[in-house]
PDB file of N, CA and C in Angstrom:
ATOM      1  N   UNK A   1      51.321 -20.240 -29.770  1.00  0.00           N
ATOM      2  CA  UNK A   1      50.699 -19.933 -31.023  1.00  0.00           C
ATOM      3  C   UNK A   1      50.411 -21.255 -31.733  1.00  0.00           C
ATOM      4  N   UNK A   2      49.459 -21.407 -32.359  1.00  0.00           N
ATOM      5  CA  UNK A   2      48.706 -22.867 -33.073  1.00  0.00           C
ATOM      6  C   UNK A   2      48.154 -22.193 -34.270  1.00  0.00           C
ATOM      7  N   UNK A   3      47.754 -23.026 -35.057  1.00  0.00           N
ATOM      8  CA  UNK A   3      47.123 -22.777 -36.346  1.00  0.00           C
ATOM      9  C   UNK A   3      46.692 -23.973 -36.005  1.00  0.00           C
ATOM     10  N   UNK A   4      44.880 -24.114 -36.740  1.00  0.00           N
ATOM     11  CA  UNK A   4      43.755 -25.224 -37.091  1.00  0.00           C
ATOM     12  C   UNK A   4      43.425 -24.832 -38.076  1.00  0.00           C
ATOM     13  N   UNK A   5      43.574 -25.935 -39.254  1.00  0.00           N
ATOM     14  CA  UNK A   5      43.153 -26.053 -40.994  1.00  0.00           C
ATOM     15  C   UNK A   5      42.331 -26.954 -40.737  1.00  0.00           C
ATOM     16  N   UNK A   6      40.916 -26.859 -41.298  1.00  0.00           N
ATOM     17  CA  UNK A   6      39.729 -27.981 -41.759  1.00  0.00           C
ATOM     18  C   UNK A   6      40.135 -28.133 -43.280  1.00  0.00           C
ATOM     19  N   UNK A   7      40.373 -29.350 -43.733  1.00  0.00           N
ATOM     20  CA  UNK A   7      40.141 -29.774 -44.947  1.00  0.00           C
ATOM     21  C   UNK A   7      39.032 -29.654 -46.026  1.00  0.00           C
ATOM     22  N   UNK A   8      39.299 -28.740 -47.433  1.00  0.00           N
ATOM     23  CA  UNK A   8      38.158 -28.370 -48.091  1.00  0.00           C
ATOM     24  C   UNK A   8      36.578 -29.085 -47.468  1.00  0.00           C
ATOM     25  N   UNK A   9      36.838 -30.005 -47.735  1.00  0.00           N
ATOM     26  CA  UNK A   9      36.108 -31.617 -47.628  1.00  0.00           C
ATOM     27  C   UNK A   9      34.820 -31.320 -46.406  1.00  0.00           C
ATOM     28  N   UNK A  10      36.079 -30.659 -45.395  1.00  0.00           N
ATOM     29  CA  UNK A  10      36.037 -31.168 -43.601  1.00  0.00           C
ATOM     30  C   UNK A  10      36.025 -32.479 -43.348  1.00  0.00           C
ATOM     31  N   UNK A  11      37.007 -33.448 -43.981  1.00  0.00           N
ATOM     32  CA  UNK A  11      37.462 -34.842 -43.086  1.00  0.00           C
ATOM     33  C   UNK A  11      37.904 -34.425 -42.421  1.00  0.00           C
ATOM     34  N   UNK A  12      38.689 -33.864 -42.257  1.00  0.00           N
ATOM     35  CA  UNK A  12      40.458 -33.912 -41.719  1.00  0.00           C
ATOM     36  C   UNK A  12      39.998 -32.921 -40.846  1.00  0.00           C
ATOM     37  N   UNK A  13      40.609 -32.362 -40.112  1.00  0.00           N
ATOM     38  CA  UNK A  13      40.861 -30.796 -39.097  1.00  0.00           C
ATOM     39  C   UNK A  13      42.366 -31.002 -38.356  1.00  0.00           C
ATOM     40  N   UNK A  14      42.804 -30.046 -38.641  1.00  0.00           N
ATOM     41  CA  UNK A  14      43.950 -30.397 -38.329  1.00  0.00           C
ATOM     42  C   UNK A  14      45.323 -29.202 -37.012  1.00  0.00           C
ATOM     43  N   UNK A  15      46.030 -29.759 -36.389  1.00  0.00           N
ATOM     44  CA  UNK A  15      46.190 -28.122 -35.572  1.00  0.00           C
ATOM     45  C   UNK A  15      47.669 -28.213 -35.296  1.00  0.00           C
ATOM     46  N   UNK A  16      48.687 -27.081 -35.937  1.00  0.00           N
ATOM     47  CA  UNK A  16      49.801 -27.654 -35.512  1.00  0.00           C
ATOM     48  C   UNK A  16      50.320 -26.073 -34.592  1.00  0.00           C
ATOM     49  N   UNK A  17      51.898 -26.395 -34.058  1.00  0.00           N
ATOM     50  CA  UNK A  17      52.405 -25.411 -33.150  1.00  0.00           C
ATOM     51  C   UNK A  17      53.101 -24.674 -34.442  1.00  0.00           C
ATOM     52  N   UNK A  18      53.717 -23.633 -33.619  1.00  0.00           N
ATOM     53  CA  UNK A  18      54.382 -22.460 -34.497  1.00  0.00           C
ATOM     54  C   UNK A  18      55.524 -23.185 -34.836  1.00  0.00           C
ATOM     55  N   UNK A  19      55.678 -23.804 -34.511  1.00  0.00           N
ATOM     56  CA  UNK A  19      56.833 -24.673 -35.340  1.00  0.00           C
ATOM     57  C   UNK A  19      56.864 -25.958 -36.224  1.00  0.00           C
ATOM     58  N   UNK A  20      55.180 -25.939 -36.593  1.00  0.00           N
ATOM     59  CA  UNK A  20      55.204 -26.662 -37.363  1.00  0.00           C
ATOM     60  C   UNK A  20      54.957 -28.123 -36.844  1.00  0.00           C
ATOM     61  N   UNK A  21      54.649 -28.159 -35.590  1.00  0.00           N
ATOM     62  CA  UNK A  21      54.545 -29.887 -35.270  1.00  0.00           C
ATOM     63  C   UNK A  21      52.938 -30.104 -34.706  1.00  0.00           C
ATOM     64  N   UNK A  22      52.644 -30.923 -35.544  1.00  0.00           N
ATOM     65  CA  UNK A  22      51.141 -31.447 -35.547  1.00  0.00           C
ATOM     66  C   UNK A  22      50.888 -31.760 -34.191  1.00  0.00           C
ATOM     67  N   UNK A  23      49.652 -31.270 -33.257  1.00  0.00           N
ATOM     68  CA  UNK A  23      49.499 -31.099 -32.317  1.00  0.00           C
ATOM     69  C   UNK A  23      48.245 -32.054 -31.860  1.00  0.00           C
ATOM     70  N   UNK A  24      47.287 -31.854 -33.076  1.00  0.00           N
ATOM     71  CA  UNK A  24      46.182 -32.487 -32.992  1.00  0.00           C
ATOM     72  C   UNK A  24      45.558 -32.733 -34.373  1.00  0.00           C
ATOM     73  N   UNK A  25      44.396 -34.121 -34.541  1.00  0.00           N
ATOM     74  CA  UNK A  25      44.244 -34.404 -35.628  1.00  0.00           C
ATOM     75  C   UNK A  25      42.861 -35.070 -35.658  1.00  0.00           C
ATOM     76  N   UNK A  26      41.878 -33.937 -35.929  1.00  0.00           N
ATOM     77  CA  UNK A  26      40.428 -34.488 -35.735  1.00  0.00           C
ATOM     78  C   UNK A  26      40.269 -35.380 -37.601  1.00  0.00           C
ATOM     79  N   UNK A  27      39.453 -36.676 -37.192  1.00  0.00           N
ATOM     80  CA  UNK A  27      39.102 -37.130 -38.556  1.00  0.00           C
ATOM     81  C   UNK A  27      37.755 -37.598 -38.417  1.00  0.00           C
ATOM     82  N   UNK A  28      36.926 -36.918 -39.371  1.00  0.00           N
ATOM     83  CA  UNK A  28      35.495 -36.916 -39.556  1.00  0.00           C
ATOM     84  C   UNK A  28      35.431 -38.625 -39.521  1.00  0.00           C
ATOM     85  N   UNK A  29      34.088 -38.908 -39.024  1.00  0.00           N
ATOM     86  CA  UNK A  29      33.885 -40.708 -39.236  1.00  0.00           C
ATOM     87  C   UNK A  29      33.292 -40.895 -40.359  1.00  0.00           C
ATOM     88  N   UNK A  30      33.307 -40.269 -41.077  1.00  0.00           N
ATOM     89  CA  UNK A  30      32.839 -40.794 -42.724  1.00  0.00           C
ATOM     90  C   UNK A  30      33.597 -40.663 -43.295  1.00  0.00           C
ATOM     91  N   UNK A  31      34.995 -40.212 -43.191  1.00  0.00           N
ATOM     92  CA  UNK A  31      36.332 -40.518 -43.775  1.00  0.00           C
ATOM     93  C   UNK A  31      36.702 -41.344 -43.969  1.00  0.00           C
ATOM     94  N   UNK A  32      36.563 -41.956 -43.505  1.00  0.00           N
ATOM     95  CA  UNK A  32      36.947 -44.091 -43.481  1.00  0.00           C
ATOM     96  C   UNK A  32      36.091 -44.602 -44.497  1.00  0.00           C
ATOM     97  N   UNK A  33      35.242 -44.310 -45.082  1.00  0.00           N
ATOM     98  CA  UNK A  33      33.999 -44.717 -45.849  1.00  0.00           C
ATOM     99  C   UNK A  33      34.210 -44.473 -47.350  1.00  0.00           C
ATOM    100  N   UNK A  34      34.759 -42.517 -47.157  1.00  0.00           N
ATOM    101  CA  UNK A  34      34.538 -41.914 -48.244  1.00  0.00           C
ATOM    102  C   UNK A  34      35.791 -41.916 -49.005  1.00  0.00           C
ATOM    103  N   UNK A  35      36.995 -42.436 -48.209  1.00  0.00           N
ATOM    104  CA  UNK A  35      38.301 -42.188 -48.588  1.00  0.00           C
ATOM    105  C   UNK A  35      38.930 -42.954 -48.559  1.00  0.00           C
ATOM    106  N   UNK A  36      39.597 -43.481 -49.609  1.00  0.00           N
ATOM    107  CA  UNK A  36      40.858 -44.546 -49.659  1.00  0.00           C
ATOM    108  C   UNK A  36      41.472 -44.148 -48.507  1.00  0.00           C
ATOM    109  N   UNK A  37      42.137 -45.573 -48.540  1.00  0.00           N
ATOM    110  CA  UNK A  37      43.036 -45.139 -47.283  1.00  0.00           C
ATOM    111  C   UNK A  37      44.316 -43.739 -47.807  1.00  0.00           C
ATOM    112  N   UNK A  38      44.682 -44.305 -48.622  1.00  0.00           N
ATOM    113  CA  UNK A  38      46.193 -42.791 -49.661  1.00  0.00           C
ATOM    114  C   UNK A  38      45.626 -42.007 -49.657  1.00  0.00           C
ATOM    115  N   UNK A  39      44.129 -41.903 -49.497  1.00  0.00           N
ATOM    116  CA  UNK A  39      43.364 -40.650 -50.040  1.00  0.00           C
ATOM    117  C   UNK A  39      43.313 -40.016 -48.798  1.00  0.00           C
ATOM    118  N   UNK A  40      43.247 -40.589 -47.511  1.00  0.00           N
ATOM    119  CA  UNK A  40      42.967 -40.078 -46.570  1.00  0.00           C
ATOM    120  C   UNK A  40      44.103 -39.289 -46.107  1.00  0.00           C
ATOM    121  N   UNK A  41      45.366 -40.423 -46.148  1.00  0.00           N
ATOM    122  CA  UNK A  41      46.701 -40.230 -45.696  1.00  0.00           C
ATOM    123  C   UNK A  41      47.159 -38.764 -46.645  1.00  0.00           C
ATOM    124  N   UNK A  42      46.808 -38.882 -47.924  1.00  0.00           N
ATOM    125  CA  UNK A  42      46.960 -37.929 -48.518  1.00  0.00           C
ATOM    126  C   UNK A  42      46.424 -36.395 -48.070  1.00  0.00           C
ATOM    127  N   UNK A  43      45.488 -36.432 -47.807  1.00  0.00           N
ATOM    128  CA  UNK A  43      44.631 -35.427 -47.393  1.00  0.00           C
ATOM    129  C   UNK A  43      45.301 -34.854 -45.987  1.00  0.00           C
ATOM    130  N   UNK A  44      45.661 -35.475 -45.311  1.00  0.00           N
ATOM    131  CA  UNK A  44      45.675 -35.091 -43.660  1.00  0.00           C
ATOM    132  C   UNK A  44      47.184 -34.465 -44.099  1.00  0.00           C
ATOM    133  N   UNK A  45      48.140 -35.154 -44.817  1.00  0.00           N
ATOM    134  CA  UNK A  45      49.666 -34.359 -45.356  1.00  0.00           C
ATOM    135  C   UNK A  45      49.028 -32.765 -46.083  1.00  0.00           C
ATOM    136  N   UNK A  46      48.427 -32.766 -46.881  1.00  0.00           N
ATOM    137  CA  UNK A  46      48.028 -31.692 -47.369  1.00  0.00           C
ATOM    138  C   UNK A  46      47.847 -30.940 -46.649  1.00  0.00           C
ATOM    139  N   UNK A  47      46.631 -31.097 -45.353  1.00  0.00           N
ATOM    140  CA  UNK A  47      46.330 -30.133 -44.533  1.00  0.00           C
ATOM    141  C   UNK A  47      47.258 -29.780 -43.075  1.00  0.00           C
ATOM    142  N   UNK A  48      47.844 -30.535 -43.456  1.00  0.00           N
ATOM    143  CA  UNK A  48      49.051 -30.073 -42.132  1.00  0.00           C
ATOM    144  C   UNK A  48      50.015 -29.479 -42.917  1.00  0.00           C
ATOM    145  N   UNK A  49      50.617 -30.139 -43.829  1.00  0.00           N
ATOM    146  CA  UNK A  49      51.126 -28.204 -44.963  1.00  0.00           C
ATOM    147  C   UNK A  49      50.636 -27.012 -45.094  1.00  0.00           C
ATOM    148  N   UNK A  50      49.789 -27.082 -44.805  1.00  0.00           N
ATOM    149  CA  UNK A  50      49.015 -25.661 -45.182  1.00  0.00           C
ATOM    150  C   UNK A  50      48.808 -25.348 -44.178  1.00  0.00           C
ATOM    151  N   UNK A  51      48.190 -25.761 -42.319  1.00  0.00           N
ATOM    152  CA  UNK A  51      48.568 -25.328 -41.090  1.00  0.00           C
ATOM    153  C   UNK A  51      49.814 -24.938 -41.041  1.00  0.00           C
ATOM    154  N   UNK A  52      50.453 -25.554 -41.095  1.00  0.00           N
ATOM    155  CA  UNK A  52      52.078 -25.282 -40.920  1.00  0.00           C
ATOM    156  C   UNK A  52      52.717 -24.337 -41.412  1.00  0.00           C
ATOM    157  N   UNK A  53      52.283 -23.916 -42.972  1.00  0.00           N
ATOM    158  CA  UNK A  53      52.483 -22.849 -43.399  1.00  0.00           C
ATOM    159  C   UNK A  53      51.955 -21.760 -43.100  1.00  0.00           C
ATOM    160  N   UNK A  54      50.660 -21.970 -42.776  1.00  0.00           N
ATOM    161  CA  UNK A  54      49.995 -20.079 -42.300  1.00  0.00           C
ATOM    162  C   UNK A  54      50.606 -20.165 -40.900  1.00  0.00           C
ATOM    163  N   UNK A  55      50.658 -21.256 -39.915  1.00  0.00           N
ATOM    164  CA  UNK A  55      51.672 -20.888 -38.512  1.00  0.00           C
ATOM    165  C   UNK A  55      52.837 -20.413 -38.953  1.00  0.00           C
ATOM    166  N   UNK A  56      53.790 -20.524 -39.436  1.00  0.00           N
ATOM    167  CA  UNK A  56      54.983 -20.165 -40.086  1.00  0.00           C
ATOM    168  C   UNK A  56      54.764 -18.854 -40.685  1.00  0.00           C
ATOM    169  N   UNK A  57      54.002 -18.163 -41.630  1.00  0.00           N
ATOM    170  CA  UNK A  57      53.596 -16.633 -42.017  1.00  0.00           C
ATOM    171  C   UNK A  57      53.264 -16.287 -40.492  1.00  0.00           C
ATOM    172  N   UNK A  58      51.759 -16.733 -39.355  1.00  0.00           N
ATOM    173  CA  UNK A  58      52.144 -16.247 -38.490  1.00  0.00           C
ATOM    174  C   UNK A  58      53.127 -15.426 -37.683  1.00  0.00           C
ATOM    175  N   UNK A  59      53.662 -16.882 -37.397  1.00  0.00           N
ATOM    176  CA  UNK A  59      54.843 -16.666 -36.478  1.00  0.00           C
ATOM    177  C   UNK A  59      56.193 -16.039 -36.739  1.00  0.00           C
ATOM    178  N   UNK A  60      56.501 -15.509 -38.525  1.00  0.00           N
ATOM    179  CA  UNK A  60      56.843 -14.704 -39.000  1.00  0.00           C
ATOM    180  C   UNK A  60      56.709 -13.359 -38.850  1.00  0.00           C
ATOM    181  N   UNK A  61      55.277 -12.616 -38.916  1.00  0.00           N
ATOM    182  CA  UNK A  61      54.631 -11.776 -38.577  1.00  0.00           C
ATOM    183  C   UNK A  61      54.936 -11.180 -37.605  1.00  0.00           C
ATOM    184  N   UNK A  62      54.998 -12.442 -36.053  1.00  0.00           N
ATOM    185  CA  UNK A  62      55.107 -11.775 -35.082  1.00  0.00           C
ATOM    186  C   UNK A  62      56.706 -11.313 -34.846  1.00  0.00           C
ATOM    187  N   UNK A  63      57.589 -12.317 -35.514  1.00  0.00           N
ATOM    188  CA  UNK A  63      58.920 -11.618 -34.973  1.00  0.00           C
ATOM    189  C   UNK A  63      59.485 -10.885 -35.480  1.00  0.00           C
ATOM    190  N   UNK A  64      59.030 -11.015 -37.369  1.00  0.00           N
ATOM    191  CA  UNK A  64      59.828  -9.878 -37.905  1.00  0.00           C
ATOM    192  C   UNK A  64      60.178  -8.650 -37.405  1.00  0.00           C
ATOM    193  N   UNK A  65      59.474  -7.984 -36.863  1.00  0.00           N
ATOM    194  CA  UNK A  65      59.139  -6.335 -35.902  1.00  0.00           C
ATOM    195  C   UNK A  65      60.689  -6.250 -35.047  1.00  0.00           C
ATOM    196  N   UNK A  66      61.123  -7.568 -34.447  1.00  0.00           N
ATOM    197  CA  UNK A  66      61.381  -7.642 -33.507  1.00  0.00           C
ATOM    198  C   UNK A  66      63.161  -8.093 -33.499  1.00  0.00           C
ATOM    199  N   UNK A  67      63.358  -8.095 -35.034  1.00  0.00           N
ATOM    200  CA  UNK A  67      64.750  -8.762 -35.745  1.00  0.00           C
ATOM    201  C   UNK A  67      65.382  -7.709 -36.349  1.00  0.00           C
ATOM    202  N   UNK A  68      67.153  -8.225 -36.105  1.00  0.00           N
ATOM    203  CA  UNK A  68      67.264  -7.189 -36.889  1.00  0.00           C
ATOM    204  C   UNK A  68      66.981  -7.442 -38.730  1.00  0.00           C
ATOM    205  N   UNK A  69      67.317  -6.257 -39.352  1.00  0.00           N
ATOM    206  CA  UNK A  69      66.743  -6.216 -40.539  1.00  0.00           C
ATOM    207  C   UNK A  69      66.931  -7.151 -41.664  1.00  0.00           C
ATOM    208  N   UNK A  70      68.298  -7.606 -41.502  1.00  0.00           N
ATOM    209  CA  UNK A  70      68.982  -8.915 -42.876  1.00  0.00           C
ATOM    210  C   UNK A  70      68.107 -10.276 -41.886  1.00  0.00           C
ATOM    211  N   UNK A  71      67.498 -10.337 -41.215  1.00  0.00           N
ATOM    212  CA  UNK A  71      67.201 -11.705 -40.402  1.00  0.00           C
ATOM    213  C   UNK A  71      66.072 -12.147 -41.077  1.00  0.00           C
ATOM    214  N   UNK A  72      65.982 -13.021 -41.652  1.00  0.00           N
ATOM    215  CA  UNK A  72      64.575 -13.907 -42.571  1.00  0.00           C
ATOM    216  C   UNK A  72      64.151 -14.572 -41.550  1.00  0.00           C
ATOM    217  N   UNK A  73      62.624 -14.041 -40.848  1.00  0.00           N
ATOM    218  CA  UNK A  73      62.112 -14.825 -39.822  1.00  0.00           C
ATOM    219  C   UNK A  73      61.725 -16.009 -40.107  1.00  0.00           C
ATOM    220  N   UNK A  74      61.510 -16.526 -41.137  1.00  0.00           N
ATOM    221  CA  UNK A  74      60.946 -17.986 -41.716  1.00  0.00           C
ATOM    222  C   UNK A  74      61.978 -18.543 -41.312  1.00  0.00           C
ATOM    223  N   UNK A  75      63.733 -18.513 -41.793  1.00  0.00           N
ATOM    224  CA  UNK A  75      64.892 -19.380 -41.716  1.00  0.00           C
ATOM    225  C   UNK A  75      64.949 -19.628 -40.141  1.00  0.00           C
ATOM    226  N   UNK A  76      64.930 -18.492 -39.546  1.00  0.00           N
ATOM    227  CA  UNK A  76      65.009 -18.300 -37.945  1.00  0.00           C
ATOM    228  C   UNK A  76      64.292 -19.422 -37.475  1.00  0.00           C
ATOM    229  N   UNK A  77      63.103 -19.226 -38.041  1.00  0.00           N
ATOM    230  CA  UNK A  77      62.073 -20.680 -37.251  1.00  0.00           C
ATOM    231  C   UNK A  77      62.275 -22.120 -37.978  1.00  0.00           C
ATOM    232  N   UNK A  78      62.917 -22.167 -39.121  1.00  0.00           N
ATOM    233  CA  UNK A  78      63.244 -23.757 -39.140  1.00  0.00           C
ATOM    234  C   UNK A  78      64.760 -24.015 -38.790  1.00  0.00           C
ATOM    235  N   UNK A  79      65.397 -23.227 -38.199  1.00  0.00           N
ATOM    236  CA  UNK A  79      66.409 -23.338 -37.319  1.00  0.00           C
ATOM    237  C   UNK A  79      67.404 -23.071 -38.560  1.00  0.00           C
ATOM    238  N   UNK A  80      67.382 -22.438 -39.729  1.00  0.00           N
ATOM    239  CA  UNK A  80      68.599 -22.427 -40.998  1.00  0.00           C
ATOM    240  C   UNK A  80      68.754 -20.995 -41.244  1.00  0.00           C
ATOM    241  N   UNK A  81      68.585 -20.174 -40.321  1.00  0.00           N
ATOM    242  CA  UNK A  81      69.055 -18.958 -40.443  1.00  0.00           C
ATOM    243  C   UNK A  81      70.282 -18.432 -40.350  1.00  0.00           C
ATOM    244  N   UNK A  82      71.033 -19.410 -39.329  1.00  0.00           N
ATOM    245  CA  UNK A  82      73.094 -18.898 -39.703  1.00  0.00           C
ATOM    246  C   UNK A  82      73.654 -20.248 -40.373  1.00  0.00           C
ATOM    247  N   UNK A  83      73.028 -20.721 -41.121  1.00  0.00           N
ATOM    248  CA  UNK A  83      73.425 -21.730 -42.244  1.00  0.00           C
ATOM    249  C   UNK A  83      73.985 -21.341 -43.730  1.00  0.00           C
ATOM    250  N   UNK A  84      75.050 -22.208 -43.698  1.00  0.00           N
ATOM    251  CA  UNK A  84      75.179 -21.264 -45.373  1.00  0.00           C
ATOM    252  C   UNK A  84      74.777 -22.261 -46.465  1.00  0.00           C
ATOM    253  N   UNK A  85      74.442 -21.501 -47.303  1.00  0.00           N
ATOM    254  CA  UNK A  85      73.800 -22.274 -48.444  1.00  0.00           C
ATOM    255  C   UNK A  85      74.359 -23.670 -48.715  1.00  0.00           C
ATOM    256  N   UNK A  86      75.694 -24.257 -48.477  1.00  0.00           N
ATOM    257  CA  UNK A  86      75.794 -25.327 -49.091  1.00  0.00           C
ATOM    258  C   UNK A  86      75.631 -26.227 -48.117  1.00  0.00           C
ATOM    259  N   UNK A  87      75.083 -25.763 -46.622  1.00  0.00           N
ATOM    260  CA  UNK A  87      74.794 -26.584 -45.735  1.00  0.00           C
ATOM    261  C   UNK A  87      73.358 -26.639 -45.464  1.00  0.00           C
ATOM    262  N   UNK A  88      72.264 -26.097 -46.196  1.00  0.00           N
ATOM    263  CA  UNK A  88      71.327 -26.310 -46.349  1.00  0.00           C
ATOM    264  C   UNK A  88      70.604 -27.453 -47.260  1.00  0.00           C
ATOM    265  N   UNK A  89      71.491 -27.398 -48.403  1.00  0.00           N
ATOM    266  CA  UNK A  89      71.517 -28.433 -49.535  1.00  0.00           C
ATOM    267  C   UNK A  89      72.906 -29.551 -49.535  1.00  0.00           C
ATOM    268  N   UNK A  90      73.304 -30.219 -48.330  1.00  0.00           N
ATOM    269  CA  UNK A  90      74.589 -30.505 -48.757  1.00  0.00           C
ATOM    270  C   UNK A  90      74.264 -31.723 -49.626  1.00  0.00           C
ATOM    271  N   UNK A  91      75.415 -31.975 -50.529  1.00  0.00           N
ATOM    272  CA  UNK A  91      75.518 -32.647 -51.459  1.00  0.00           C
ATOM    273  C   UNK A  91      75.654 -34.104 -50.610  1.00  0.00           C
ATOM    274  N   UNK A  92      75.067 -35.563 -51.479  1.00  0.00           N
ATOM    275  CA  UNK A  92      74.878 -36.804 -50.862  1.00  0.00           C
ATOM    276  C   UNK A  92      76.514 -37.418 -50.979  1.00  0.00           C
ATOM    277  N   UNK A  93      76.620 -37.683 -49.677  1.00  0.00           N
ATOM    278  CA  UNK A  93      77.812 -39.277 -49.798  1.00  0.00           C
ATOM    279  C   UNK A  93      77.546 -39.977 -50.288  1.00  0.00           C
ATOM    280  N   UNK A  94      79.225 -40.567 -51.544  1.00  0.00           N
ATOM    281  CA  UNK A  94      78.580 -41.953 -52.762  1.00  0.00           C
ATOM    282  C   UNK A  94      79.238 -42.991 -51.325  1.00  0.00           C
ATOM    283  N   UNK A  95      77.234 -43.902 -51.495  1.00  0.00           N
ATOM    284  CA  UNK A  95      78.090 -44.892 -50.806  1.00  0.00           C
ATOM    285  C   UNK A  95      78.859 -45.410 -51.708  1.00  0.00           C
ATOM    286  N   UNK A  96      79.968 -45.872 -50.381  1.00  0.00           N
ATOM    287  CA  UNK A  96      81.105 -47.084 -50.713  1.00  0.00           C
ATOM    288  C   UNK A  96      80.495 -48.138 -50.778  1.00  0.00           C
ATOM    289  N   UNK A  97      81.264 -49.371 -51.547  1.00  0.00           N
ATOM    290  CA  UNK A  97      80.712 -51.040 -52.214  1.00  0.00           C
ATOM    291  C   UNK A  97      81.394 -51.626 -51.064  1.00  0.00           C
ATOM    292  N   UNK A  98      82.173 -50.812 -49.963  1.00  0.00           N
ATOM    293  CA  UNK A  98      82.832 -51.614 -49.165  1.00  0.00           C
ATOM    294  C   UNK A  98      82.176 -51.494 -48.328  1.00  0.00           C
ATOM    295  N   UNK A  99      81.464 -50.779 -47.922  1.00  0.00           N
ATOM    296  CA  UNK A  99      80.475 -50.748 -46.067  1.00  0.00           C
ATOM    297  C   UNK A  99      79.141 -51.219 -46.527  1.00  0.00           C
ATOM    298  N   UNK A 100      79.051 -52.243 -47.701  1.00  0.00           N
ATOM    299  CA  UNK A 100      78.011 -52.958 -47.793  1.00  0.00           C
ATOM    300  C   UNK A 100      78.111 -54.268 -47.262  1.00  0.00           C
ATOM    301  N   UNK A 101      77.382 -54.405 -46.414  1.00  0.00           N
ATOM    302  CA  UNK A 101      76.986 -56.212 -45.748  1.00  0.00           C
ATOM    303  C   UNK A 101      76.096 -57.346 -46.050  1.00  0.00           C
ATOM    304  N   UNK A 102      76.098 -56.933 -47.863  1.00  0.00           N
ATOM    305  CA  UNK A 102      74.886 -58.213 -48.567  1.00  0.00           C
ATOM    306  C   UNK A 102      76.383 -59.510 -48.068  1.00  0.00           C
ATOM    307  N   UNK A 103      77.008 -59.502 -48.075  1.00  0.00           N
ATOM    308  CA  UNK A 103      77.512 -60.622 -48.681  1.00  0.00           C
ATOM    309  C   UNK A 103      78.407 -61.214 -46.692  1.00  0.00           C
ATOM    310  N   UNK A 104      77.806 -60.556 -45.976  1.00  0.00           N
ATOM    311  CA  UNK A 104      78.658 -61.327 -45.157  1.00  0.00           C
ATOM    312  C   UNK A 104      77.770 -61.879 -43.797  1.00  0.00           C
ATOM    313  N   UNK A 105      78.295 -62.569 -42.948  1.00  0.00           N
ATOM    314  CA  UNK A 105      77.773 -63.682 -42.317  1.00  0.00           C
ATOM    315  C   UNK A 105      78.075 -63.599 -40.792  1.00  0.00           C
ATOM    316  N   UNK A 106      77.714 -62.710 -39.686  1.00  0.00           N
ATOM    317  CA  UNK A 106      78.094 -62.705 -38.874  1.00  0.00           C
ATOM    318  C   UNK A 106      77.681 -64.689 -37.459  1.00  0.00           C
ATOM    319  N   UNK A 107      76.904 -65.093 -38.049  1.00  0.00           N
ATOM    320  CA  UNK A 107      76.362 -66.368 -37.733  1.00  0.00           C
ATOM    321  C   UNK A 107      77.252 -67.208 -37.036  1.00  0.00           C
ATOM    322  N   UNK A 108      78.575 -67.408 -37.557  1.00  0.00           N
ATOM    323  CA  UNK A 108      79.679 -68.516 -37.682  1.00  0.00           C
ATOM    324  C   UNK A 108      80.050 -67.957 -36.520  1.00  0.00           C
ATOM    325  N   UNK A 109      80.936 -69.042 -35.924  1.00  0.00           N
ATOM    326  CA  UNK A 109      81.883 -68.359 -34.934  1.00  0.00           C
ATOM    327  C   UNK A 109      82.711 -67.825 -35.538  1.00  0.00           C
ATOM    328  N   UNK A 110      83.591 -67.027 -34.608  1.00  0.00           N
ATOM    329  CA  UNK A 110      85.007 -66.577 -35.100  1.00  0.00           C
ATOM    330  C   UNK A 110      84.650 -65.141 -35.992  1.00  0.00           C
ATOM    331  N   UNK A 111      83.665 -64.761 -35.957  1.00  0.00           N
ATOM    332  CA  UNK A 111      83.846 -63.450 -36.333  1.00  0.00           C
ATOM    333  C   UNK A 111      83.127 -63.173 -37.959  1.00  0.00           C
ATOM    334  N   UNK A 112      83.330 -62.390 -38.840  1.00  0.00           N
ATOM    335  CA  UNK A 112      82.793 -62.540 -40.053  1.00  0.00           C
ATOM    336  C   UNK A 112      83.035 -63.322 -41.301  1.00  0.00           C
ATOM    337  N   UNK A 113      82.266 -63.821 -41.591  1.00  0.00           N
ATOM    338  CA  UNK A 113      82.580 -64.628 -42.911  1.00  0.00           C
ATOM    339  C   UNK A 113      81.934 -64.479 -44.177  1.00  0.00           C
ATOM    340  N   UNK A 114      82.545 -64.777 -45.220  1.00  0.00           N
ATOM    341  CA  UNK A 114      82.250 -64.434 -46.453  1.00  0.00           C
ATOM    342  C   UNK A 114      81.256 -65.477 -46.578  1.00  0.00           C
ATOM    343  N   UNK A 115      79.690 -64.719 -46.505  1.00  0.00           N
ATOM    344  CA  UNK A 115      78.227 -65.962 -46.999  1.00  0.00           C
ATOM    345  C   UNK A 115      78.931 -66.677 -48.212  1.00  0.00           C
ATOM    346  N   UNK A 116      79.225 -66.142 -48.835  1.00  0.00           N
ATOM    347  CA  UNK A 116      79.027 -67.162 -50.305  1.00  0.00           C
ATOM    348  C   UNK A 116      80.310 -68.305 -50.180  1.00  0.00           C
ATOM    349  N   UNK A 117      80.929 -68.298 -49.212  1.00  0.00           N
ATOM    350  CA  UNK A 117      81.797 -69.412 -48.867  1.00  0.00           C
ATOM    351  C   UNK A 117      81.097 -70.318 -47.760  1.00  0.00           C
ATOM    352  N   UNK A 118      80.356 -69.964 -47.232  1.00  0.00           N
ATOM    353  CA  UNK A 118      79.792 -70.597 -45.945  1.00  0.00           C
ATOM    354  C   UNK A 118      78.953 -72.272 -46.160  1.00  0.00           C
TER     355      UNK A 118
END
């Protein structure tokens, strides 16, 4: 299963798999002309969101039928369907000031040294 999005525009054309991974990526040759480069880069992200998303309703479509009933076919296909909520969002590790390496010097012999003594 694939989905292909043309960009309002038609620069871009774009084609990804049911899972969402960009497959192919036609770009008009007056894109280069007509479009910043961000503008372009911008554009081709846009339209592979929006492939990705109607593959995803797709490919929803087809399995819901086929699940049992509490099963959210969307979660199923980005692989977070027996995930629990706080492992979907887990909260960030504070880095530590100690597993930072601005300040040291592997260069010297003998192992590490403190740069600002060196």
């Amino acid at each position: 299963m694939r989905e292909t999005v043309t960009s309002d525009d038609g620069q871009v054309a774009v084609t990804v798999s049911a899972s969402g991974t960009l497959v192919d990526l036609s770009i008009n040759d007056d894109a280069y002309r007509v479009l910043r480069p961000a503008d372009l880069a911008d554009l081709i992200v846009r339209t592979t969101a929006e492939a990705t998303a109607r593959a995803t309703r797709q490919a929803s479509e087809v399995l819901a039928p086929v699940l049992p009933a509490e099963t959210d076919p969307a979660a199923l296909l980005r692989g977070t369907a027996d995930l629990a909520e706080q492992e979907l969002t887990p909260e960030p590790e504070p880095e530590s000031p100690d597993e930072t390496f601005e300040d040291k010097s592997w260069m010297q012999s003998g192992g590490t040294r403190d740069a600002r003594r060196v």
